[in-house]
PDB file of N, CA and C in Angstrom:
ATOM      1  N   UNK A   1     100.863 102.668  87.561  1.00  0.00           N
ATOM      2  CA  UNK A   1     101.783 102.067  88.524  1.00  0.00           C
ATOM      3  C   UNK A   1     100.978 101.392  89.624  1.00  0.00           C
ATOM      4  N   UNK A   2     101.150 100.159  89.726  1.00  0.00           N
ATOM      5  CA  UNK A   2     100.342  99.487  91.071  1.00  0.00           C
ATOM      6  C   UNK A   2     100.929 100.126  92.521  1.00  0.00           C
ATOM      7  N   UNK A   3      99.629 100.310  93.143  1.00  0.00           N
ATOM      8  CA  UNK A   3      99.797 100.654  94.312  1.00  0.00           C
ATOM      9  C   UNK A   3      99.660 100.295  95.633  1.00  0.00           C
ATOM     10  N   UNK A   4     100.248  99.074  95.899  1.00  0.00           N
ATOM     11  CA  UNK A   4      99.955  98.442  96.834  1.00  0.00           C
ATOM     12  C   UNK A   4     101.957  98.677  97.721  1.00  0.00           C
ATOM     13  N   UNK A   5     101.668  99.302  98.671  1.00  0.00           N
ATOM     14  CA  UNK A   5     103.088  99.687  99.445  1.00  0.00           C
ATOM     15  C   UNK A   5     103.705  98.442 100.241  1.00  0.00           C
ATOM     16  N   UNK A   6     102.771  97.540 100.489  1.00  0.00           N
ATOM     17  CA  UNK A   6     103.597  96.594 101.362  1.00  0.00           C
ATOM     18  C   UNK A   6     104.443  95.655 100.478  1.00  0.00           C
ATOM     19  N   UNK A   7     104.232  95.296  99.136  1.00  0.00           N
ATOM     20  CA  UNK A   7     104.507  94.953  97.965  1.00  0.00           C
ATOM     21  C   UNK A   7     105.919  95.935  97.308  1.00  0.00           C
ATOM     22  N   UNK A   8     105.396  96.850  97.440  1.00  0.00           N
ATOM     23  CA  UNK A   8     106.538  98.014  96.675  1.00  0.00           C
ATOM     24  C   UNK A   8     107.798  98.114  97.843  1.00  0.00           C
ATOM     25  N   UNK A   9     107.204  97.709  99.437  1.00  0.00           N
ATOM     26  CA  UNK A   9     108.579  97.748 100.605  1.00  0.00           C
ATOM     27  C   UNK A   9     109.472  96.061 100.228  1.00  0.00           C
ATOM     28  N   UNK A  10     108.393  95.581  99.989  1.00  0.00           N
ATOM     29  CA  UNK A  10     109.009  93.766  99.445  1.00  0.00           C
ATOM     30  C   UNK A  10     110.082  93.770  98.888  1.00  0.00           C
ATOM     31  N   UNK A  11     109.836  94.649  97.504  1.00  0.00           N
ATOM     32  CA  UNK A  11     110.577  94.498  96.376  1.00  0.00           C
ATOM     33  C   UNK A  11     112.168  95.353  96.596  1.00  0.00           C
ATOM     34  N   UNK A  12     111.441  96.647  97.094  1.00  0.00           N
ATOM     35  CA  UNK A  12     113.637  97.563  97.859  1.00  0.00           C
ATOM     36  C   UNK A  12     113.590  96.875  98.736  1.00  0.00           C
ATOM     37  N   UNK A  13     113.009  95.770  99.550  1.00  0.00           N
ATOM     38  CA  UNK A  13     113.891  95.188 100.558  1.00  0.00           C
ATOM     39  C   UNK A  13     114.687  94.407 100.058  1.00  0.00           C
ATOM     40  N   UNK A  14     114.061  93.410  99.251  1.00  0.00           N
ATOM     41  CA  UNK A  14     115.008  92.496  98.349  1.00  0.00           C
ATOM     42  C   UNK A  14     116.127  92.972  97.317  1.00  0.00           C
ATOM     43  N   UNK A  15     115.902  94.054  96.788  1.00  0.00           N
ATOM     44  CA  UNK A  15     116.567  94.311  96.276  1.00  0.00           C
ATOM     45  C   UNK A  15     117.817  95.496  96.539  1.00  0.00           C
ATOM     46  N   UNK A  16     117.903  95.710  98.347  1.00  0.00           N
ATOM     47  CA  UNK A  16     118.929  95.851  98.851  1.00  0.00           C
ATOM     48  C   UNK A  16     119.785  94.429  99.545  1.00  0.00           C
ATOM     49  N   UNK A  17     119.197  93.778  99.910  1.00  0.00           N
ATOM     50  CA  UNK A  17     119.382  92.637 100.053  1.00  0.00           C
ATOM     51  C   UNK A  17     120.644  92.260  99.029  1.00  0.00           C
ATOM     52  N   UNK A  18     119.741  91.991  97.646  1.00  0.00           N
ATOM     53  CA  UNK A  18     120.426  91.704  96.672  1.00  0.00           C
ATOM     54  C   UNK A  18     122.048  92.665  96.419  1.00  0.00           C
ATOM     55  N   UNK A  19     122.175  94.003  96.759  1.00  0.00           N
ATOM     56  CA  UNK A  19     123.053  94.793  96.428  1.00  0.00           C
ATOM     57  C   UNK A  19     124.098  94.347  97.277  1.00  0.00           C
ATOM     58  N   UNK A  20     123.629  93.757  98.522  1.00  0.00           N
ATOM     59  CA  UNK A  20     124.589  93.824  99.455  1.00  0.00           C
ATOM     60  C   UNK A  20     125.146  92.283  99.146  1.00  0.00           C
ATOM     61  N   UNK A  21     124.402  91.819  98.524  1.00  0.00           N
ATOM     62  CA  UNK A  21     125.002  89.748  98.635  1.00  0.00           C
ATOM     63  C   UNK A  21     125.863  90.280  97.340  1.00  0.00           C
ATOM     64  N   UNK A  22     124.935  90.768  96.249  1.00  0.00           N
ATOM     65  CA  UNK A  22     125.445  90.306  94.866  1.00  0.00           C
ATOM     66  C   UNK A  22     126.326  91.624  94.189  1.00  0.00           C
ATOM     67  N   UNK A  23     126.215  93.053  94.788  1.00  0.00           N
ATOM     68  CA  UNK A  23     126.790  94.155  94.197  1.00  0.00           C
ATOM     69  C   UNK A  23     125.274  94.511  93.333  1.00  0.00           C
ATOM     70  N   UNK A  24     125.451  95.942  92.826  1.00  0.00           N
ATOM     71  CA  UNK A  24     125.064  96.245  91.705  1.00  0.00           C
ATOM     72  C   UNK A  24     125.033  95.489  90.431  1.00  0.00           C
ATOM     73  N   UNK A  25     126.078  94.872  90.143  1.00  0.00           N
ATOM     74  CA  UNK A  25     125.930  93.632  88.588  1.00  0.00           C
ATOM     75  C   UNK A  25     124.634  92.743  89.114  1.00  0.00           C
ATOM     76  N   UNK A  26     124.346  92.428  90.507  1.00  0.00           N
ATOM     77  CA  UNK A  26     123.571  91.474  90.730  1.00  0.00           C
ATOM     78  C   UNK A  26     122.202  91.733  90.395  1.00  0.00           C
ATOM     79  N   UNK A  27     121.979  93.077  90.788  1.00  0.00           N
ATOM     80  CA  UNK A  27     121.427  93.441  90.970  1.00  0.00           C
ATOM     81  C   UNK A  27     120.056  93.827  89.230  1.00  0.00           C
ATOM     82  N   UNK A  28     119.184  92.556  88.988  1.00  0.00           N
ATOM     83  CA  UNK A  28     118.062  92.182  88.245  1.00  0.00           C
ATOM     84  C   UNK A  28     116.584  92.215  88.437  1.00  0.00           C
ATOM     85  N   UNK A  29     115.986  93.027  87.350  1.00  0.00           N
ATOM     86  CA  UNK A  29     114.247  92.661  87.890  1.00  0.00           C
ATOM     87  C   UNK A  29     113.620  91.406  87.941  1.00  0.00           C
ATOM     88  N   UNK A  30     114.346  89.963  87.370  1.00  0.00           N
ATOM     89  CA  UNK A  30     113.971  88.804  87.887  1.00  0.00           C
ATOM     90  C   UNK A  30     114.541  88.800  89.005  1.00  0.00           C
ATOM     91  N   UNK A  31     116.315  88.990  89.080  1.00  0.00           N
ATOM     92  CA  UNK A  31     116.574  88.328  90.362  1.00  0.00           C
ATOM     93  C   UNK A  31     116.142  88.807  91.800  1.00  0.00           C
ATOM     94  N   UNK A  32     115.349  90.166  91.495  1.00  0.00           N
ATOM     95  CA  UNK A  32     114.276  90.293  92.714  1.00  0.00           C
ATOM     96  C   UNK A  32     113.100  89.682  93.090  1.00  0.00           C
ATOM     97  N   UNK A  33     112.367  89.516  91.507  1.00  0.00           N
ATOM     98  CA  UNK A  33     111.203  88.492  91.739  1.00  0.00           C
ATOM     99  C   UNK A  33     111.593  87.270  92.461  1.00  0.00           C
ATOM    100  N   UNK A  34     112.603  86.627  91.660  1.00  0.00           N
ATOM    101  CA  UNK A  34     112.505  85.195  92.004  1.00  0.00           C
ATOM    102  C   UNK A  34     113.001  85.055  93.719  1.00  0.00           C
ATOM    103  N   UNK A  35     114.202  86.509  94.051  1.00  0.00           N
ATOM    104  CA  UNK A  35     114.351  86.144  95.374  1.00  0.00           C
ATOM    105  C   UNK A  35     113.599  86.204  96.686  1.00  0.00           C
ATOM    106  N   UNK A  36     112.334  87.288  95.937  1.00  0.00           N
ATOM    107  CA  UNK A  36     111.292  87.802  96.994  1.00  0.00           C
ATOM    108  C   UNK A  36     110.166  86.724  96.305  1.00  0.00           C
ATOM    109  N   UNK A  37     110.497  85.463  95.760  1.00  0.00           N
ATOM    110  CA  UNK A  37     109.482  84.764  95.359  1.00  0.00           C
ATOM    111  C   UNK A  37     107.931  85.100  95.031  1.00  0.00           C
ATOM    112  N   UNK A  38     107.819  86.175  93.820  1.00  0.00           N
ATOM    113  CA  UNK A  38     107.285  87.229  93.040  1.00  0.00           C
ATOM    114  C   UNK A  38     106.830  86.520  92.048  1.00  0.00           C
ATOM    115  N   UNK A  39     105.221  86.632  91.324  1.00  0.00           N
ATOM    116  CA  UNK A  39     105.355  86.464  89.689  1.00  0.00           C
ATOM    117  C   UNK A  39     106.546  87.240  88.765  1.00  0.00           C
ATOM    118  N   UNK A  40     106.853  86.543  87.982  1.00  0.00           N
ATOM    119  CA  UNK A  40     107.684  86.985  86.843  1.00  0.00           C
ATOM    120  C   UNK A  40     106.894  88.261  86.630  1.00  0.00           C
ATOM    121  N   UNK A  41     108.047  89.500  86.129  1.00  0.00           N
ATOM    122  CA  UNK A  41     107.603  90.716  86.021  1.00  0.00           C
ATOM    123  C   UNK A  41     106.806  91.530  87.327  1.00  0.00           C
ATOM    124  N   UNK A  42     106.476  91.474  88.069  1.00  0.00           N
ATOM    125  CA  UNK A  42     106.805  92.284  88.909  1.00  0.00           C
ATOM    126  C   UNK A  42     107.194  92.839  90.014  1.00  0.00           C
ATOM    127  N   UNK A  43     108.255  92.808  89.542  1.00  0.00           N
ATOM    128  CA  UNK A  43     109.358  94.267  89.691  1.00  0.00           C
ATOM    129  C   UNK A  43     109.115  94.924  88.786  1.00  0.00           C
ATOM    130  N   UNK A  44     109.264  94.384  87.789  1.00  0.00           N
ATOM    131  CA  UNK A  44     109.169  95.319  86.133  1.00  0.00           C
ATOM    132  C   UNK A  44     107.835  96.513  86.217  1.00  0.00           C
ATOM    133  N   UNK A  45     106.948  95.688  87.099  1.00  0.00           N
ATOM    134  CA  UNK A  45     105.774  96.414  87.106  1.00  0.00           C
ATOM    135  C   UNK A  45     105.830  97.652  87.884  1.00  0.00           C
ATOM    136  N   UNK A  46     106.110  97.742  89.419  1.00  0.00           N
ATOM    137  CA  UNK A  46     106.520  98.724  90.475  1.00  0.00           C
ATOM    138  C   UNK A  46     107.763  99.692  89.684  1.00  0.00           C
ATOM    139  N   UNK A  47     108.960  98.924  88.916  1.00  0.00           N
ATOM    140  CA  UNK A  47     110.220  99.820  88.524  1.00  0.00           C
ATOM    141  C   UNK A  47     110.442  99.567  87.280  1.00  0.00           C
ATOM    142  N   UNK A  48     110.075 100.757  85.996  1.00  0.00           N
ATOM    143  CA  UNK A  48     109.963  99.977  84.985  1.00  0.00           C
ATOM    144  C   UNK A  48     111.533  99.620  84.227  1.00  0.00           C
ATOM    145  N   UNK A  49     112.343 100.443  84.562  1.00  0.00           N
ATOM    146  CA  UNK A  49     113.892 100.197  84.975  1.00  0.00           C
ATOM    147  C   UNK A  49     115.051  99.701  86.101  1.00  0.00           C
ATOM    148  N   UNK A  50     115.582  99.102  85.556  1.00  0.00           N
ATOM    149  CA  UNK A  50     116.806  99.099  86.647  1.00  0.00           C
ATOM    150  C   UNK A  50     117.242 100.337  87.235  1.00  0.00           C
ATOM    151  N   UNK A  51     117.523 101.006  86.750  1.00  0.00           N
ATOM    152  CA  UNK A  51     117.711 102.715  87.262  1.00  0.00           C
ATOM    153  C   UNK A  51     116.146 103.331  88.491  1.00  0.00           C
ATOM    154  N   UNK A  52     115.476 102.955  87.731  1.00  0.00           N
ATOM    155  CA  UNK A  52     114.421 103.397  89.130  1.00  0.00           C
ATOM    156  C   UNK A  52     114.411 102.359  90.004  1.00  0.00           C
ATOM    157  N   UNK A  53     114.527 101.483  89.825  1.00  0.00           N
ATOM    158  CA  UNK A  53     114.609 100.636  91.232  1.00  0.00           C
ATOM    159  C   UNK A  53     115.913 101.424  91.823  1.00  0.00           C
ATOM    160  N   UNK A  54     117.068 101.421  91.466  1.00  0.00           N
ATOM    161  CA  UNK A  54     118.727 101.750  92.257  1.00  0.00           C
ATOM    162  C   UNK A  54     117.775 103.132  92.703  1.00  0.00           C
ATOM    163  N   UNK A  55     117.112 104.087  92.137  1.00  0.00           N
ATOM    164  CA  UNK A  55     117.136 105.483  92.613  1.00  0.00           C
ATOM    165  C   UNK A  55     116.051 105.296  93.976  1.00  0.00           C
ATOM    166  N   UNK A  56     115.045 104.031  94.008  1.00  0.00           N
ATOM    167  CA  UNK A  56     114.186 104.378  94.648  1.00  0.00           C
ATOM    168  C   UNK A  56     114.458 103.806  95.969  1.00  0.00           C
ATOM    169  N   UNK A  57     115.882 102.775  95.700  1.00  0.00           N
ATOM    170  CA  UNK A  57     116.310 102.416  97.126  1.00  0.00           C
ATOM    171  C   UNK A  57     117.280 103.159  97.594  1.00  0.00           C
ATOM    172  N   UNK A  58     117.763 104.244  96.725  1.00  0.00           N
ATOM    173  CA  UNK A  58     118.508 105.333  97.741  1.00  0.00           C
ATOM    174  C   UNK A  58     118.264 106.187  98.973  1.00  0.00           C
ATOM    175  N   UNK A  59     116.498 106.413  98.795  1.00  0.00           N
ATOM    176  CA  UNK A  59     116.151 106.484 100.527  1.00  0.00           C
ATOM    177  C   UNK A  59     115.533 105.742 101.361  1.00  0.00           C
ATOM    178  N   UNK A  60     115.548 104.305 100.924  1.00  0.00           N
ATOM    179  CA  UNK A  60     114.997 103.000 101.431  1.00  0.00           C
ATOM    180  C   UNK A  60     115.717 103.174 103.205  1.00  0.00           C
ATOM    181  N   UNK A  61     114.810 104.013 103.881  1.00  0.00           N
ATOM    182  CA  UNK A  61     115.401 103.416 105.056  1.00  0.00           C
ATOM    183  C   UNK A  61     116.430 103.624 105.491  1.00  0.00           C
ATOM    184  N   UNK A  62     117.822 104.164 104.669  1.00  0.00           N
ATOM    185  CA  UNK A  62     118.860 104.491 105.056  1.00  0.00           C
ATOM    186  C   UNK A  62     119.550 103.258 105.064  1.00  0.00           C
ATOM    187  N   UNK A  63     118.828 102.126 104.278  1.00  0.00           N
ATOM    188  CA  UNK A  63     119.791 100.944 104.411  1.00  0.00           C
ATOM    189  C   UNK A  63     120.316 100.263 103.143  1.00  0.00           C
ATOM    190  N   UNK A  64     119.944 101.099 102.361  1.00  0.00           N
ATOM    191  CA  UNK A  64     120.606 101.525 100.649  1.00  0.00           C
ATOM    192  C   UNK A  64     122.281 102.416 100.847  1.00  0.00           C
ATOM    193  N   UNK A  65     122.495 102.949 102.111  1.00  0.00           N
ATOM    194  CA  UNK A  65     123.719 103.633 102.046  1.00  0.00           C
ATOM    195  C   UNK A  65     124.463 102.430 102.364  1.00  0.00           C
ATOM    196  N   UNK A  66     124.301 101.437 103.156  1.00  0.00           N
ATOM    197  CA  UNK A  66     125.028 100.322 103.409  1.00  0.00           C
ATOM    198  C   UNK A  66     125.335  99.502 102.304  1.00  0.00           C
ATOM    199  N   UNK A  67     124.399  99.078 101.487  1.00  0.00           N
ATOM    200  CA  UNK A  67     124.202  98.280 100.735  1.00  0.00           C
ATOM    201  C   UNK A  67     125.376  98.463  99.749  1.00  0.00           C
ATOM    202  N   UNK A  68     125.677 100.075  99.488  1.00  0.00           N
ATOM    203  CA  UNK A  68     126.321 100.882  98.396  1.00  0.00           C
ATOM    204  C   UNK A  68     127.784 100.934  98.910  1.00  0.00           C
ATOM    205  N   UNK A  69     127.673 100.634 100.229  1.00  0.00           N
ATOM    206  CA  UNK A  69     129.411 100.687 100.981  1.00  0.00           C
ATOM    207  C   UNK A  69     129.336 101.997 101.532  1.00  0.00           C
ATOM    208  N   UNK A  70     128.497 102.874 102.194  1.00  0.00           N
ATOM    209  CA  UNK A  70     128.636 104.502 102.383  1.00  0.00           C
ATOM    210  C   UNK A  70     128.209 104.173 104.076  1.00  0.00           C
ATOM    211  N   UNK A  71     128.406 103.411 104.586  1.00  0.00           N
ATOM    212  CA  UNK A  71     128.651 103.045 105.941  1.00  0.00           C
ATOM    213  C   UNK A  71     127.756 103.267 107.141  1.00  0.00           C
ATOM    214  N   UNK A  72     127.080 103.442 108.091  1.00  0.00           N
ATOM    215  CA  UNK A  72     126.273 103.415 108.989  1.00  0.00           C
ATOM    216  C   UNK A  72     125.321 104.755 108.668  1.00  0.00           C
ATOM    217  N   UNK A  73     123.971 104.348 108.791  1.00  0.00           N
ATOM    218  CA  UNK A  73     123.186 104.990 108.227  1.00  0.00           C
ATOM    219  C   UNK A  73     122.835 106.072 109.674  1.00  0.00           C
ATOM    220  N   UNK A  74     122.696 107.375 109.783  1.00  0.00           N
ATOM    221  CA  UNK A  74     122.795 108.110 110.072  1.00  0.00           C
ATOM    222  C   UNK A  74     121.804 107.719 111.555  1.00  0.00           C
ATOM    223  N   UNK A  75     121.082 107.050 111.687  1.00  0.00           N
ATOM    224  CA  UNK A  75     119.696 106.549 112.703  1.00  0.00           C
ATOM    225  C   UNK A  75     120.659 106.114 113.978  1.00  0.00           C
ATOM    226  N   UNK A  76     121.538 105.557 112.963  1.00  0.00           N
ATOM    227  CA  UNK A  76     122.496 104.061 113.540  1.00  0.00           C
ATOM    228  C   UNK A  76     123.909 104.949 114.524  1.00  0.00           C
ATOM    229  N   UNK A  77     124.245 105.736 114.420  1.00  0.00           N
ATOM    230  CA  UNK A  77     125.207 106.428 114.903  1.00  0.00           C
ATOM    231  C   UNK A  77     124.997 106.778 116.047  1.00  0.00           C
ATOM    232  N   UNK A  78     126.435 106.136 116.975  1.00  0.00           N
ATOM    233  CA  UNK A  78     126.168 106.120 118.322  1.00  0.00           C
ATOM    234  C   UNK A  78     126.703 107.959 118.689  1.00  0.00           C
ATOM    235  N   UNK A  79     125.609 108.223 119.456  1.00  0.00           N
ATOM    236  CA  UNK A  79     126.610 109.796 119.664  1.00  0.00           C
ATOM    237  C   UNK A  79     127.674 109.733 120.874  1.00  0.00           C
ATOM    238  N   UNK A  80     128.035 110.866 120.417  1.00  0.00           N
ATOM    239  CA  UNK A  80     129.857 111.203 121.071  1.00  0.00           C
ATOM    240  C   UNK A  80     129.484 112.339 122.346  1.00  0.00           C
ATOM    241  N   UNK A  81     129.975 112.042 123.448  1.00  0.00           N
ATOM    242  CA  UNK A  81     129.634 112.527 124.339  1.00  0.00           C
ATOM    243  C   UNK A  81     130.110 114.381 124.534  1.00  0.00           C
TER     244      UNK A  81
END
């Protein structure tokens, strides 16, 4: 698995990005490359599935709960007096 992290934050950024424009159907290991303007294949390389990419942006930051419709990510919550 390549290990370069600023690369691997690229790819769940875009590809929450993507969840939130396009849904889950949108949601492709090209259409991350091409939107994070990537060589072809990798994504494929960092997630060798669609399923590990969706699992690995479930703790992306807390901004995978948005993406999914599960509403203000816990950071984000104004407290109640």
């Amino acid at each position: 698995m390549p290990t370069n992290p600023e690369r691997r934050t690229q790819i769940l950024d875009t590809a929450i990005d993507i969840l939130c424009d396009d849904g889950v159907g949108g949601l492709t290991h090209r259409q991350v490359d091409s939107r994070a303007d990537l060589p072809a294949g990798t994504t494929s390389n960092y997630f060798r599935t669609r399923q590990a990419l969706l699992e690995a942006n479930r703790g992306q930051d807390g901004r995978s709960a948005l993406a999914a419709g599960g509403g203000t990510p816990v950071g984000d919550r104004a407290t109640e007096p």
